[in-house]
PDB file of N, CA and C in Angstrom:
ATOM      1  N   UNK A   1     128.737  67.604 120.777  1.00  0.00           N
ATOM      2  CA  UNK A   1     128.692  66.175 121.109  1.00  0.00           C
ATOM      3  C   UNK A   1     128.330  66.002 122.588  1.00  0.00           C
ATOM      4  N   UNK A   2     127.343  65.510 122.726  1.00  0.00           N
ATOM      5  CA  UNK A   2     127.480  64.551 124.120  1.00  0.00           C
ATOM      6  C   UNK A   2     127.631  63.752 124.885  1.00  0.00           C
ATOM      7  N   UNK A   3     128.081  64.595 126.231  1.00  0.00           N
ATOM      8  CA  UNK A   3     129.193  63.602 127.057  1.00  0.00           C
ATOM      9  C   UNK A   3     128.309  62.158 127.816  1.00  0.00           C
ATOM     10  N   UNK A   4     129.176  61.361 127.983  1.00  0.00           N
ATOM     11  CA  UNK A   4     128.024  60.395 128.680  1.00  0.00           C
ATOM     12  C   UNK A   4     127.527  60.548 129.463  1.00  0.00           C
ATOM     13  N   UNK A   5     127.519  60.784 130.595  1.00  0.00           N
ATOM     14  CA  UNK A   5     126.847  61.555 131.771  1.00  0.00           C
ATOM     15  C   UNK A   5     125.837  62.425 131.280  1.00  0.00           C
ATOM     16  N   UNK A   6     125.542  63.107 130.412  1.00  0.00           N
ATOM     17  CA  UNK A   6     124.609  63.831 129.753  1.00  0.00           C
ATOM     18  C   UNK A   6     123.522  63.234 129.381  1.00  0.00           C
ATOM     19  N   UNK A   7     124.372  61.952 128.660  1.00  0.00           N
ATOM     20  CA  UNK A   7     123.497  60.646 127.833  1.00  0.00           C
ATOM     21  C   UNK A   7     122.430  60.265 128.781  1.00  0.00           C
ATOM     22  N   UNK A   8     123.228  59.921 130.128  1.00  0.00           N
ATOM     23  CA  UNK A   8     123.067  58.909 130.824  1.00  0.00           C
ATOM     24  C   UNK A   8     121.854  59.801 131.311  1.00  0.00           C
ATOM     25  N   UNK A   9     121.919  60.860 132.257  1.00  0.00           N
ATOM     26  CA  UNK A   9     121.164  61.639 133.242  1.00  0.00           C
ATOM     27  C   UNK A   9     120.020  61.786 132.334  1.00  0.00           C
ATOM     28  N   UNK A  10     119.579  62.393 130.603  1.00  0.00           N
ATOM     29  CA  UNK A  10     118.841  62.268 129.749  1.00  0.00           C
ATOM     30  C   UNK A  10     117.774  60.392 129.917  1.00  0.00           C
ATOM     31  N   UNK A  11     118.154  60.031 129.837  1.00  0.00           N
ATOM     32  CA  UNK A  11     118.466  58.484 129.627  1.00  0.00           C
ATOM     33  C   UNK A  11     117.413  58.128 131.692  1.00  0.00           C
ATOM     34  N   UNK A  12     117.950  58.568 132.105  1.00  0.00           N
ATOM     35  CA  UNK A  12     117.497  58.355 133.505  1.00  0.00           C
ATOM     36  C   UNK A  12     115.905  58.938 133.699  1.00  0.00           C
ATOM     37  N   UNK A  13     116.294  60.500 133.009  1.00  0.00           N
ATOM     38  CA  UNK A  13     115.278  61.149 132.929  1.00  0.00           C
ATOM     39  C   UNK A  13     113.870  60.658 132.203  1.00  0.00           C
ATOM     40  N   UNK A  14     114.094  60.188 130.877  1.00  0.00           N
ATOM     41  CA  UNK A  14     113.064  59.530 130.433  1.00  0.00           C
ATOM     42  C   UNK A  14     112.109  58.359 130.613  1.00  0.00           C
ATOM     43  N   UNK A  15     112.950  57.622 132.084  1.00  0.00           N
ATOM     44  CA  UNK A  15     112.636  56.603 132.794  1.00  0.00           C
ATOM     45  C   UNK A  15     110.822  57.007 133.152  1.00  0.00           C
ATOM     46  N   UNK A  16     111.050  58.475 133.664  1.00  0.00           N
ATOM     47  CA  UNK A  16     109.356  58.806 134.107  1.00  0.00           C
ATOM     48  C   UNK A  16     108.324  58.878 132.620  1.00  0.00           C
ATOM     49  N   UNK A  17     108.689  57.932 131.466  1.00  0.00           N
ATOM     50  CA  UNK A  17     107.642  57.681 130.983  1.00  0.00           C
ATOM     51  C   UNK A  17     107.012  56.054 130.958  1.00  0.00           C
ATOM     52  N   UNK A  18     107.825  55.175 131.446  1.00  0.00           N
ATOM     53  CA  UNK A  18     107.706  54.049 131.984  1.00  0.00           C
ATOM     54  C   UNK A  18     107.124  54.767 133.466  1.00  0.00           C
ATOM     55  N   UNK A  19     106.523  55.426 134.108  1.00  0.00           N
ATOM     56  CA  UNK A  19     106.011  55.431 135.444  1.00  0.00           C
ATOM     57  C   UNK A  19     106.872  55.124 136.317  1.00  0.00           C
ATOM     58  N   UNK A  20     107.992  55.136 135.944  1.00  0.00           N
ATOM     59  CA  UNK A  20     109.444  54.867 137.279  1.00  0.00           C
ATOM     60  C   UNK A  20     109.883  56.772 137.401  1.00  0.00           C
ATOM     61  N   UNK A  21     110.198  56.478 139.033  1.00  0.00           N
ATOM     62  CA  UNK A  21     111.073  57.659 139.720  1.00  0.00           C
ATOM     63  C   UNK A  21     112.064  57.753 138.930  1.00  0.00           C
ATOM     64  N   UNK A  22     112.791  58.371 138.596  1.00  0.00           N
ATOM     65  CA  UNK A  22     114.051  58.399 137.527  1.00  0.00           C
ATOM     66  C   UNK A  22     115.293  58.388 138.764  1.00  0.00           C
ATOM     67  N   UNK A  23     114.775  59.191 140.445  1.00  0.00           N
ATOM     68  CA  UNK A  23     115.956  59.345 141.487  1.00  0.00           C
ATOM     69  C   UNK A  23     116.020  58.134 141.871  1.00  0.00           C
ATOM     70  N   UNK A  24     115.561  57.173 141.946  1.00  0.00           N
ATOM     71  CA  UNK A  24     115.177  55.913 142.722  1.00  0.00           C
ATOM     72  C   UNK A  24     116.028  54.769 141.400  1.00  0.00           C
ATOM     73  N   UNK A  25     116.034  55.262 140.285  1.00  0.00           N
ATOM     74  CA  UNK A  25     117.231  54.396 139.431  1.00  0.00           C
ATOM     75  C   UNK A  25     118.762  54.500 139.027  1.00  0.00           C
ATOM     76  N   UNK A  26     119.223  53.724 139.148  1.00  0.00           N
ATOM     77  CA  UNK A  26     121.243  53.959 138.694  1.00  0.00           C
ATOM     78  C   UNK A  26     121.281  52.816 137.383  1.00  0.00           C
ATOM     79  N   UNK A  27     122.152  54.052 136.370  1.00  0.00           N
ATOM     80  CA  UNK A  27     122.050  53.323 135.527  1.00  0.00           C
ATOM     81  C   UNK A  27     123.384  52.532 134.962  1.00  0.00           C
ATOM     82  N   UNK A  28     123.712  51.771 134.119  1.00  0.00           N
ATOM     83  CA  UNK A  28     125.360  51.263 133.926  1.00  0.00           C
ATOM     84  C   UNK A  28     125.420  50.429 132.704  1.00  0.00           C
ATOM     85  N   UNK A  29     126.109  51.282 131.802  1.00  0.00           N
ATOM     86  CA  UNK A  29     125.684  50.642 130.231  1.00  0.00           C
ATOM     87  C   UNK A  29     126.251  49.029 130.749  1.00  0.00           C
ATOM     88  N   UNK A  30     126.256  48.346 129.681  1.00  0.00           N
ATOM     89  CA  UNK A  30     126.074  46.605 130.202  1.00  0.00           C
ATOM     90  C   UNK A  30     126.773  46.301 128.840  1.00  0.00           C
ATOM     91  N   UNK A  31     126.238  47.025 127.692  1.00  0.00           N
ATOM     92  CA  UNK A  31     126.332  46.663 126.137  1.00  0.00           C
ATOM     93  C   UNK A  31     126.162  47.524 125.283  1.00  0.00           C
ATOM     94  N   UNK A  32     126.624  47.545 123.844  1.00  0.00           N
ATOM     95  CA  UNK A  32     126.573  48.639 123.103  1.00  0.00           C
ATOM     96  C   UNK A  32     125.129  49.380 123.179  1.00  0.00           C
ATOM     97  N   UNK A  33     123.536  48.927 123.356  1.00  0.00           N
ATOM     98  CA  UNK A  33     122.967  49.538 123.572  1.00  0.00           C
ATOM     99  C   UNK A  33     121.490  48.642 124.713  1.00  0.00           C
ATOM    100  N   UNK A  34     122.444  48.185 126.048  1.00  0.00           N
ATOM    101  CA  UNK A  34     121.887  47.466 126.671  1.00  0.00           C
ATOM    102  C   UNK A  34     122.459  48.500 127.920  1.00  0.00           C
ATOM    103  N   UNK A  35     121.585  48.547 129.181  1.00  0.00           N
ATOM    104  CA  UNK A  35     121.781  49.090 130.249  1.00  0.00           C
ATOM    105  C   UNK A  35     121.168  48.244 131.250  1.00  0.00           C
ATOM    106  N   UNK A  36     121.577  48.257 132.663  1.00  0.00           N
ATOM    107  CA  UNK A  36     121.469  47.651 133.934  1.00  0.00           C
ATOM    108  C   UNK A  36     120.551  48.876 134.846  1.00  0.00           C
ATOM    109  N   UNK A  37     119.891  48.598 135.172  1.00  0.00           N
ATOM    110  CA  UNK A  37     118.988  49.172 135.610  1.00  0.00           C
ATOM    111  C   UNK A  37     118.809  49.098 137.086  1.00  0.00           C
ATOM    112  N   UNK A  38     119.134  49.698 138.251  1.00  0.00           N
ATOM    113  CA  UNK A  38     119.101  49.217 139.628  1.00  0.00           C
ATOM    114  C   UNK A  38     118.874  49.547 140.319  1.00  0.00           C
ATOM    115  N   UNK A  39     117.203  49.500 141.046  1.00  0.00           N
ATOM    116  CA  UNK A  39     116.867  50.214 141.943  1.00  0.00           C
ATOM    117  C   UNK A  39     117.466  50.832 143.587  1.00  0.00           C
ATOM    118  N   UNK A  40     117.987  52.126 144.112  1.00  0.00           N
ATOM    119  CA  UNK A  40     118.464  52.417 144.494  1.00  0.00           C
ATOM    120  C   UNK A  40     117.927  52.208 146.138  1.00  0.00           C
ATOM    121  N   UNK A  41     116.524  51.879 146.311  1.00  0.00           N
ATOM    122  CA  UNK A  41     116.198  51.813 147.419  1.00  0.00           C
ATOM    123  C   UNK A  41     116.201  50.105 147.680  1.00  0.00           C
ATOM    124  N   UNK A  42     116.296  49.365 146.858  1.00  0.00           N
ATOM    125  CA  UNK A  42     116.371  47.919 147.186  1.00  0.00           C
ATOM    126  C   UNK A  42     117.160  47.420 145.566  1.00  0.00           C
ATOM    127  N   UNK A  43     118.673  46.985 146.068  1.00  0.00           N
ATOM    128  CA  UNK A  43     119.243  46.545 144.625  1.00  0.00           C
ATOM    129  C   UNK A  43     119.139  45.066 144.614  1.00  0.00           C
ATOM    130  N   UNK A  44     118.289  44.250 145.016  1.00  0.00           N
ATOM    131  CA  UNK A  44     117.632  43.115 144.778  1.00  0.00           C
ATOM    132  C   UNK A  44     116.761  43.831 143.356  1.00  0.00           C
ATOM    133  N   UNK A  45     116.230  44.939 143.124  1.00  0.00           N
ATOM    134  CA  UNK A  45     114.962  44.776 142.321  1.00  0.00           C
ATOM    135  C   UNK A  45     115.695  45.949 140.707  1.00  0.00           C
ATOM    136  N   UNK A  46     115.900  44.878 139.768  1.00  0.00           N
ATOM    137  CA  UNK A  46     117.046  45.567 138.530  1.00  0.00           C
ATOM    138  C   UNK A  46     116.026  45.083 137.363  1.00  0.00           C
ATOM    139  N   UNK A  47     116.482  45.719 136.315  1.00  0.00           N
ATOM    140  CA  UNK A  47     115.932  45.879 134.806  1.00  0.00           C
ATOM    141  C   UNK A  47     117.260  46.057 133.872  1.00  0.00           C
ATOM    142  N   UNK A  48     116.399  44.933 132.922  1.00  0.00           N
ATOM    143  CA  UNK A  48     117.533  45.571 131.563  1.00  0.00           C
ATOM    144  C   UNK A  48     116.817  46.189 130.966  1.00  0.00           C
ATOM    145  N   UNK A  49     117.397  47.280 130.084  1.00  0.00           N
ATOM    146  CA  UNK A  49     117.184  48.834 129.361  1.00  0.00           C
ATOM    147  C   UNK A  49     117.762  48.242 127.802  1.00  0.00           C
ATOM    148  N   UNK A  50     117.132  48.459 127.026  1.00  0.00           N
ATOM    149  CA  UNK A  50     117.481  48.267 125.749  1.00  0.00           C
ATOM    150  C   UNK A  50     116.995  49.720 124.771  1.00  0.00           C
ATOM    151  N   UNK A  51     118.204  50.193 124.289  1.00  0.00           N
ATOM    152  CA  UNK A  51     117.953  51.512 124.060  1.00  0.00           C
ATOM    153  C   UNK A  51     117.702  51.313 122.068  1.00  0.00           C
ATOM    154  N   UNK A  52     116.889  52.622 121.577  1.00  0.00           N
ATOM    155  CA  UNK A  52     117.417  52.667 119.958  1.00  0.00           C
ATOM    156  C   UNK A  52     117.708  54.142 119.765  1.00  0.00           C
ATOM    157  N   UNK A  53     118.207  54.157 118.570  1.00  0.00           N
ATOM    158  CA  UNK A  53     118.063  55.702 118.108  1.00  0.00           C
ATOM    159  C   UNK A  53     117.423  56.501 117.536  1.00  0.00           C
ATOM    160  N   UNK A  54     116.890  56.934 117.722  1.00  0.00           N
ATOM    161  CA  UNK A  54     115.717  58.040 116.770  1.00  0.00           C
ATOM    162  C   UNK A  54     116.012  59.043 116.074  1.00  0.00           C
ATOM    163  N   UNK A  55     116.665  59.956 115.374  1.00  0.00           N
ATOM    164  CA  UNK A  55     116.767  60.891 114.696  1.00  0.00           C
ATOM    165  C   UNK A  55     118.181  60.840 115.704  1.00  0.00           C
ATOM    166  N   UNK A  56     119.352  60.073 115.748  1.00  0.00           N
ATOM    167  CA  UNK A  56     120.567  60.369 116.334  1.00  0.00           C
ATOM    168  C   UNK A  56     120.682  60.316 118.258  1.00  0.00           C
ATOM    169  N   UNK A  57     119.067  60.399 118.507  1.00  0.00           N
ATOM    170  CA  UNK A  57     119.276  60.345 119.497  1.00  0.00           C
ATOM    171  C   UNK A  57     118.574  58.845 120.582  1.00  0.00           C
ATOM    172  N   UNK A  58     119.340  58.816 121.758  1.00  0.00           N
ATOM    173  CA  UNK A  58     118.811  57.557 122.272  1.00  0.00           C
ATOM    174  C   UNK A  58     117.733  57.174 122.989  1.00  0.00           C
ATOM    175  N   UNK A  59     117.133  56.294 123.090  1.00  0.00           N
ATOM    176  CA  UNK A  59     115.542  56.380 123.509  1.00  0.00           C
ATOM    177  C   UNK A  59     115.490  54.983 123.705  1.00  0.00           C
ATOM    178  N   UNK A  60     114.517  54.925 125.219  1.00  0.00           N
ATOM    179  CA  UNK A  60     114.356  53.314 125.935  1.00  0.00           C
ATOM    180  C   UNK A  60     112.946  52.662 125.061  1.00  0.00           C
ATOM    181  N   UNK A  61     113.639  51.868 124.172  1.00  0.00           N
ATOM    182  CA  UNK A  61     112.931  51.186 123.336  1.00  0.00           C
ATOM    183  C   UNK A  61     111.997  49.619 124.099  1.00  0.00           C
ATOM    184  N   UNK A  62     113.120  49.584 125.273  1.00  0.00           N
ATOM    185  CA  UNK A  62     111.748  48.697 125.895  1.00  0.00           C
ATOM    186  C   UNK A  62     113.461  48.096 127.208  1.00  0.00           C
ATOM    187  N   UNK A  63     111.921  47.929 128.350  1.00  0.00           N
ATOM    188  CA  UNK A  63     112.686  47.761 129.687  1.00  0.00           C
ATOM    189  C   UNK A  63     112.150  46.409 130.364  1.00  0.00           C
ATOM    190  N   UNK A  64     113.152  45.382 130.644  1.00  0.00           N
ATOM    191  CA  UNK A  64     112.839  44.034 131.681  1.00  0.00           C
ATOM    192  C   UNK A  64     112.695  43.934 132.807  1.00  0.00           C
ATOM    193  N   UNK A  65     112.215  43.674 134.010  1.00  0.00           N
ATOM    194  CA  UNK A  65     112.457  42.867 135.023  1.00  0.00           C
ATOM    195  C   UNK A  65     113.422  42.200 135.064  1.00  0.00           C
ATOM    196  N   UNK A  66     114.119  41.997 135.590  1.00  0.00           N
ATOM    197  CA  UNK A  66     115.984  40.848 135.538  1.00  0.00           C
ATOM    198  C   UNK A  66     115.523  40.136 137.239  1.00  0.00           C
ATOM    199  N   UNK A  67     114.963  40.988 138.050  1.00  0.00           N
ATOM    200  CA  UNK A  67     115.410  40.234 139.675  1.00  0.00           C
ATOM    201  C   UNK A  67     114.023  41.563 140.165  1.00  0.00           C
ATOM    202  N   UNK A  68     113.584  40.967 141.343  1.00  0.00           N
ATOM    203  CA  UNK A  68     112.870  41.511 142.347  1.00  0.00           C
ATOM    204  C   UNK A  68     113.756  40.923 143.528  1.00  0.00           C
TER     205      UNK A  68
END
């Protein structure tokens, strides 16, 4: 089983297929499968993360703009 932090760092990691730095984001579940998204070099500029599951596992099914 995996731990959240596992989830999460996975989860961060896959950010570089959206063309985002994955170090430059912090992430913070929000909702059962909603995440806060917050750029680390300016936290004026955040995204919501809406995740699904694929074969058990979790995957960013699509990401917002919330604030610049």
């Amino acid at each position: 089983m995996e731990t959240n932090e596992l989830k999460l760092l996975k989860l961060q990691t896959e950010l570089k297929s959206f063309g985002l730095n994955p170090a430059e984001w912090s992430l913070q579940k929000i909702q059962a499968l909603g995440y806060l998204l917050q750029n680390t070099q300016d936290e004026k500029f955040a995204m919501y993360g809406r995740l699904e599951y694929r074969d058990k596992k979790p995957r960013w099914k699509s990401l917002e703009v919330l604030s610049l």
